[in-house]
C-alpha atoms as a PDB file:
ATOM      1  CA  UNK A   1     -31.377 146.599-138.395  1.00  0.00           C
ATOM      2  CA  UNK A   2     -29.062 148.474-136.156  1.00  0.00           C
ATOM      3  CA  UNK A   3     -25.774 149.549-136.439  1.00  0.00           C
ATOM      4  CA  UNK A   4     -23.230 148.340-134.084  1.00  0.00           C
ATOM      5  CA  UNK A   5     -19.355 149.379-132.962  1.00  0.00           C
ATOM      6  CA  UNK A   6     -17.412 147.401-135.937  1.00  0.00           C
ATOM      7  CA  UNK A   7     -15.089 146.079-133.104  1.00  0.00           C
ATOM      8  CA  UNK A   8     -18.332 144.420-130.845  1.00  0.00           C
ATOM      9  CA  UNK A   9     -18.824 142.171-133.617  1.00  0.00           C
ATOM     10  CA  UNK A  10     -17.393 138.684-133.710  1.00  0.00           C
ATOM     11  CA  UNK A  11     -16.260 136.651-136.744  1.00  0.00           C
ATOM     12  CA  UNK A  12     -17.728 133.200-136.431  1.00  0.00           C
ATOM     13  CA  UNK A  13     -15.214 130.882-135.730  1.00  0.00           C
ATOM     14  CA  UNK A  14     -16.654 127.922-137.377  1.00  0.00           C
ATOM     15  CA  UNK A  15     -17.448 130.115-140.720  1.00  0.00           C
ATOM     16  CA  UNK A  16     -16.848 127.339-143.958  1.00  0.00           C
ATOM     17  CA  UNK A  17     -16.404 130.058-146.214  1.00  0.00           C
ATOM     18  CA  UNK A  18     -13.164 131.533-147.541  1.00  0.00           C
ATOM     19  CA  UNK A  19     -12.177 134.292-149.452  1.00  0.00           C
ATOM     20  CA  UNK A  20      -8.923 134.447-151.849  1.00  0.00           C
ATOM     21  CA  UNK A  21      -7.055 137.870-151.915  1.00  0.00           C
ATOM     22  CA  UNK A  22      -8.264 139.198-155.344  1.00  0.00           C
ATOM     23  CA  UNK A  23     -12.166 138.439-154.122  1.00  0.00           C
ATOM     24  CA  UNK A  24     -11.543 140.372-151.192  1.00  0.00           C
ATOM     25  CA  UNK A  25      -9.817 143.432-152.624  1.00  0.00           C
ATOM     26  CA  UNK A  26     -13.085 143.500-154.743  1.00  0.00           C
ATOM     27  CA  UNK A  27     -14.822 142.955-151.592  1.00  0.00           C
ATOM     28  CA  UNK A  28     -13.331 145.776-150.011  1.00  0.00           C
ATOM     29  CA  UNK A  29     -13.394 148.339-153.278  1.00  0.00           C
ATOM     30  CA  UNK A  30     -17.058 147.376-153.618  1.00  0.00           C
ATOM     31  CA  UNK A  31     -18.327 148.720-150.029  1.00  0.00           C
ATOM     32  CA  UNK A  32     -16.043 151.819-150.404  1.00  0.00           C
ATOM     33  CA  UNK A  33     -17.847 152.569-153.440  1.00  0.00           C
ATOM     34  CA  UNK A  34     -21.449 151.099-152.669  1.00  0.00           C
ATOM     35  CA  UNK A  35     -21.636 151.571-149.238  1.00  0.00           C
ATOM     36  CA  UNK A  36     -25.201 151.822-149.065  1.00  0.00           C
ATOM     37  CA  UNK A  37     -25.545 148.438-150.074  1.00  0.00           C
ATOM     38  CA  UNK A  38     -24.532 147.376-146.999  1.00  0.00           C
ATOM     39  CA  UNK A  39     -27.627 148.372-145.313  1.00  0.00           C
ATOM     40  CA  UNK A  40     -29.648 146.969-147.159  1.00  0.00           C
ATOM     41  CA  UNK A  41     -27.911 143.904-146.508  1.00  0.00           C
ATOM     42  CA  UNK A  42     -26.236 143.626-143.141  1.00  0.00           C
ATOM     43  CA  UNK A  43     -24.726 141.101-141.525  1.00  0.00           C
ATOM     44  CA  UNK A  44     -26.946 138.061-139.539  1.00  0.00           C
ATOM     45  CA  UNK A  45     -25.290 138.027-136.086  1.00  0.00           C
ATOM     46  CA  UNK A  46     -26.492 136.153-133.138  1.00  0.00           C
ATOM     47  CA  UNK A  47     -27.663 137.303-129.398  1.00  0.00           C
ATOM     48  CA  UNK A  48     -23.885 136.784-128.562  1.00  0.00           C
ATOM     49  CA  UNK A  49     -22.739 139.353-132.099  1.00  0.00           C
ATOM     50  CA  UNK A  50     -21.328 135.991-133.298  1.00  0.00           C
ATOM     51  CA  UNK A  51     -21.569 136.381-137.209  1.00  0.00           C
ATOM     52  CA  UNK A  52     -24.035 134.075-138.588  1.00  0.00           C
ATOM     53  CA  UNK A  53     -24.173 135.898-142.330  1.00  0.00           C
ATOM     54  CA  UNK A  54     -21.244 138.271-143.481  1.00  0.00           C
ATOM     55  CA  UNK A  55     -18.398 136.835-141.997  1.00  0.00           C
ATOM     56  CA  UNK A  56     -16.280 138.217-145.242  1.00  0.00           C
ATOM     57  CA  UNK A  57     -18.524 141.534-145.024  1.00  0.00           C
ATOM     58  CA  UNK A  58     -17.174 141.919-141.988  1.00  0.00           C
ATOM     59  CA  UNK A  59     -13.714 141.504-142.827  1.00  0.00           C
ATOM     60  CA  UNK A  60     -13.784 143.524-145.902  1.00  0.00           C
ATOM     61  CA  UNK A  61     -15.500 146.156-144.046  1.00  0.00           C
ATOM     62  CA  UNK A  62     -12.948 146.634-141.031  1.00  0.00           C
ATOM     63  CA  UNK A  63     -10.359 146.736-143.721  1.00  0.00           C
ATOM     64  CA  UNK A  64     -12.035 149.517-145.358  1.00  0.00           C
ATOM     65  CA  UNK A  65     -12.411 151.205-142.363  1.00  0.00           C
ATOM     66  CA  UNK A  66     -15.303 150.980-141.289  1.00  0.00           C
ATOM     67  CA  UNK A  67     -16.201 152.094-137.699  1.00  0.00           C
ATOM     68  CA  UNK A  68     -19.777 150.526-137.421  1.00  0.00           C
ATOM     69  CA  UNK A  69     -21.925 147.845-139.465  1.00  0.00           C
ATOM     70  CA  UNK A  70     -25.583 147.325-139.815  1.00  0.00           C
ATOM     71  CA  UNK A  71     -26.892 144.233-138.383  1.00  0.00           C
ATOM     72  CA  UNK A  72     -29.767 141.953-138.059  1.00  0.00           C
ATOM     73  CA  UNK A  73     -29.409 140.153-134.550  1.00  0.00           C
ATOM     74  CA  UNK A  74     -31.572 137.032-134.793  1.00  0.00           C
ATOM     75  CA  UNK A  75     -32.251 134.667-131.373  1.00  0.00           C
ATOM     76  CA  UNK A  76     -32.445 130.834-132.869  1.00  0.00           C
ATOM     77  CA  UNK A  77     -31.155 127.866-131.744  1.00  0.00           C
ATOM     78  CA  UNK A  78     -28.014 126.430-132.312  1.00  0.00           C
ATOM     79  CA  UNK A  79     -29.676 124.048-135.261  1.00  0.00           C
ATOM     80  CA  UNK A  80     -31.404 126.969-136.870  1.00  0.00           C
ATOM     81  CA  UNK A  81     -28.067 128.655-136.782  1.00  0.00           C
ATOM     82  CA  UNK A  82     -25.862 125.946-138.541  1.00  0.00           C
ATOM     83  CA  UNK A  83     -28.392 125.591-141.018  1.00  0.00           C
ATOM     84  CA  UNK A  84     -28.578 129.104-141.755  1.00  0.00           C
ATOM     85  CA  UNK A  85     -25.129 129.613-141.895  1.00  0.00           C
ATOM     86  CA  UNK A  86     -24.938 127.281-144.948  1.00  0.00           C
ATOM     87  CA  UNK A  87     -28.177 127.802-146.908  1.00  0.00           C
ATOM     88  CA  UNK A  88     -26.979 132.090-147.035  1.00  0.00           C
ATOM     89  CA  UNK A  89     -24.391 131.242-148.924  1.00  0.00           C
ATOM     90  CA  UNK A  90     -25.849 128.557-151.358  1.00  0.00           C
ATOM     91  CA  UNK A  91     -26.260 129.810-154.719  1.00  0.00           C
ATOM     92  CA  UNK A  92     -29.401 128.241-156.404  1.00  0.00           C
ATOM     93  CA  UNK A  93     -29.324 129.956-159.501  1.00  0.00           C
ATOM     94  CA  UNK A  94     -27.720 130.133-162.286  1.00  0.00           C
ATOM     95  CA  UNK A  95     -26.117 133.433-164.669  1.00  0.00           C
ATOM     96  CA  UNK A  96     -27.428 133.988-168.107  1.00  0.00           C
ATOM     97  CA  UNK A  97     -24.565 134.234-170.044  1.00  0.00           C
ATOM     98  CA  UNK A  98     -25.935 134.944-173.190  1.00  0.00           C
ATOM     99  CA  UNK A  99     -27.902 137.693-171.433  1.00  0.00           C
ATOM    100  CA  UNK A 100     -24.577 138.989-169.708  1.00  0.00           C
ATOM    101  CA  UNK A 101     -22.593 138.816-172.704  1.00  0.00           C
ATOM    102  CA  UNK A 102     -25.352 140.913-174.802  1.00  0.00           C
ATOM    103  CA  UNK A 103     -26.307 143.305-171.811  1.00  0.00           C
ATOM    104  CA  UNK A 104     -23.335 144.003-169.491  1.00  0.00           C
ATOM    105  CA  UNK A 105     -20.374 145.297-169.966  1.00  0.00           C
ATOM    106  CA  UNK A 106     -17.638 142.522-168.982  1.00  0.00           C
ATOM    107  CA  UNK A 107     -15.476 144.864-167.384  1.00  0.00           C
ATOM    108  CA  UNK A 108     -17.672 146.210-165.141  1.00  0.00           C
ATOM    109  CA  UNK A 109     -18.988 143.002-163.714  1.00  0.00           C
ATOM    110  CA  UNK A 110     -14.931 141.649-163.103  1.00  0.00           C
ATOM    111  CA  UNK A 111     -14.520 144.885-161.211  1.00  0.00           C
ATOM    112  CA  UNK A 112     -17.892 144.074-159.142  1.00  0.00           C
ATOM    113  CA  UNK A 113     -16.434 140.727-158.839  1.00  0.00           C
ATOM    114  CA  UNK A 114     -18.363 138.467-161.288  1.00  0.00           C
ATOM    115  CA  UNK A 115     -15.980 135.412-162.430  1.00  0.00           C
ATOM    116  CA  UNK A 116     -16.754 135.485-166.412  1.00  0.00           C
ATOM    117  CA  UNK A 117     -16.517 131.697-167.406  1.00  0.00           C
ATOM    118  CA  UNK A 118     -13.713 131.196-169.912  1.00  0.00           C
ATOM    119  CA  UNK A 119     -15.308 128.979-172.720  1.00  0.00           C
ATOM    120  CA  UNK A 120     -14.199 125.412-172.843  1.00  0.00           C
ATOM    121  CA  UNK A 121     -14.304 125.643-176.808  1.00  0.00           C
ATOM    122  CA  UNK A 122     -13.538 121.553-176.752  1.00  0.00           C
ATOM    123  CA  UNK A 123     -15.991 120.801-174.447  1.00  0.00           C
ATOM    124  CA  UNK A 124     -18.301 123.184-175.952  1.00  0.00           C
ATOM    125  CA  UNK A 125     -17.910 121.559-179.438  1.00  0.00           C
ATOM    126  CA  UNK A 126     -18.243 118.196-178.114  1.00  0.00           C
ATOM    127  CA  UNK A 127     -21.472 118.630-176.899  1.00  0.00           C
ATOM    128  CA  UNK A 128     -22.627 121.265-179.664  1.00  0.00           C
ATOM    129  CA  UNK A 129     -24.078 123.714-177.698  1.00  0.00           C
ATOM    130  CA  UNK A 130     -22.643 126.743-178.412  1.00  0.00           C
ATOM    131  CA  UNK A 131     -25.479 128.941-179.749  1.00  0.00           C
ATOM    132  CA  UNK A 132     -25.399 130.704-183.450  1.00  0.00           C
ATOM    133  CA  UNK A 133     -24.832 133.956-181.819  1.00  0.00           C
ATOM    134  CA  UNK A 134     -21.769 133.159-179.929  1.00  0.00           C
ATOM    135  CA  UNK A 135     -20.975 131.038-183.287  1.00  0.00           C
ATOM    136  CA  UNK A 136     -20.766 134.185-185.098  1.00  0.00           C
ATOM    137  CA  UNK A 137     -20.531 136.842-183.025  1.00  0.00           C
ATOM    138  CA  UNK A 138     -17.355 135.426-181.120  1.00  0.00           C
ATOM    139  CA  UNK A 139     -13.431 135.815-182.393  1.00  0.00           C
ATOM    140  CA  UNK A 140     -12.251 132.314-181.282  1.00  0.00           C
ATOM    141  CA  UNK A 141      -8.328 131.558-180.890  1.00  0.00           C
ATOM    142  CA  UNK A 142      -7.695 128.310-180.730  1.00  0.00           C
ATOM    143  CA  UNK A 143      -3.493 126.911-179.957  1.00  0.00           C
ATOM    144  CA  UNK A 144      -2.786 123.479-181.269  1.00  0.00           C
ATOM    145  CA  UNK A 145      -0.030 121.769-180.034  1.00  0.00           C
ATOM    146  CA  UNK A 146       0.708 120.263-183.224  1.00  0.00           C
ATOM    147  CA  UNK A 147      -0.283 120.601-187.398  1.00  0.00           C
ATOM    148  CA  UNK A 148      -2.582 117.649-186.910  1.00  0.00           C
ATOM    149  CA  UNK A 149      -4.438 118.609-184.237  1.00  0.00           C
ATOM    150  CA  UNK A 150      -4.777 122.052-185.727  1.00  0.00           C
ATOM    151  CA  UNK A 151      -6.229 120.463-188.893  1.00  0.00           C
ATOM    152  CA  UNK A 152      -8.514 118.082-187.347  1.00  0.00           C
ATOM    153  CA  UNK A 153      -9.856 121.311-184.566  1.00  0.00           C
ATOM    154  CA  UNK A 154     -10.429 123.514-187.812  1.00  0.00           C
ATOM    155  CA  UNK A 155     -12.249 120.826-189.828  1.00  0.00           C
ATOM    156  CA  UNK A 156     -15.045 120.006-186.472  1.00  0.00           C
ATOM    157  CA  UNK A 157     -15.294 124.460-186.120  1.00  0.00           C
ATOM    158  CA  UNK A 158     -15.999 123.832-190.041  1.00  0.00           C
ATOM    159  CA  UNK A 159     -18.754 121.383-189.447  1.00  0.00           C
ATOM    160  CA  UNK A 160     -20.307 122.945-186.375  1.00  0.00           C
ATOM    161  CA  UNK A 161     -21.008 126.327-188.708  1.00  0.00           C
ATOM    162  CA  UNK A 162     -18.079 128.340-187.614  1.00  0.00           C
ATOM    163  CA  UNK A 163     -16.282 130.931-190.061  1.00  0.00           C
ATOM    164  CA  UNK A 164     -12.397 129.819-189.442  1.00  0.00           C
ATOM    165  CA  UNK A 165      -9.175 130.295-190.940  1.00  0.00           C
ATOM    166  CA  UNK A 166      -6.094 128.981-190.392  1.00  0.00           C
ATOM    167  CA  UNK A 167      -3.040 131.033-189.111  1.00  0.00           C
ATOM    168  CA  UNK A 168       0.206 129.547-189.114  1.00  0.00           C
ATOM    169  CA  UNK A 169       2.792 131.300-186.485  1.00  0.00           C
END
């Protein structure tokens, strides 16, 4: 790893990766208050300081200010470099949710810039696999558009082994 003049290093031009402006804010607010985590991981760039890994990093740091970034300069072929370029930012696993609900303080993981799934409570009844914690540790609001569909929701919570009651607005 070395560090390098912020302004010597070149977004990649062909990057397929975006950011939206909330992510990035994060992006930014998370290296101004974990900066160290940047050297532990820096940004890939090629022999030409073409960005290869980090193209966002790189962003996010030259908006925080940043007057130098670690890198790792790698010397691979153009194949080697496509393919890398895709399979950094391929997720392969998966969150435990349970384990993040239980263990992690929601709050702290948005500001760190973990999306928190909203639960689909249709879809989740459908295919009855909410667990019995969430079933009873969970407040659940549910709008109906309509009496009907408010009576026939509360009657499948019933059945799946939920503890409802009915408000009416």
């Amino acid at each position: 790893m070395e560090l390098i003049d912020i302004h010597d290093i070149n977004p990649n031009p062909n990057n397929p990766r975006v950011i939206k402006d909330d992510k990035f804010n994060k992006l930014v607010q998370s290296l101004k208050s974990f900066p160290e985590m940047a050297k532990v991981r820096p940004i890939v760039v090629n022999k030409d300081m073409i960005v290869l890994g980090g193209n966002m990093r790189l962003k996010a740091m030259k908006e925080a200010g940043w007057k130098e970034a670690p890198v790792h300069i790698v010397d691979w072929d153009e194949d080697k470099q496509r393919e890398f370029i895709i399979k950094d930012n391929v997720g392969f696993g998966e969150w435990d949710w349970e384990m993040i609900a239980n263990e992690w303080d929601a709050e702290q993981l948005n500001e760190w810039g973990l999306d928190l799934p909203a639960f689909n409570i249709e879809s989740e009844i459908e295919h009855n696999d909410l667990s019995d914690k969430i079933k009873s540790e969970y407040r659940i609001e549910i709008v109906c558009k309509d009496e009907q569909e408010q009576e026939k929701t509360y009657n499948k919570l019933i059945e799946e082994g939920y503890e409802c009651r009915l408000l009416t607005l």
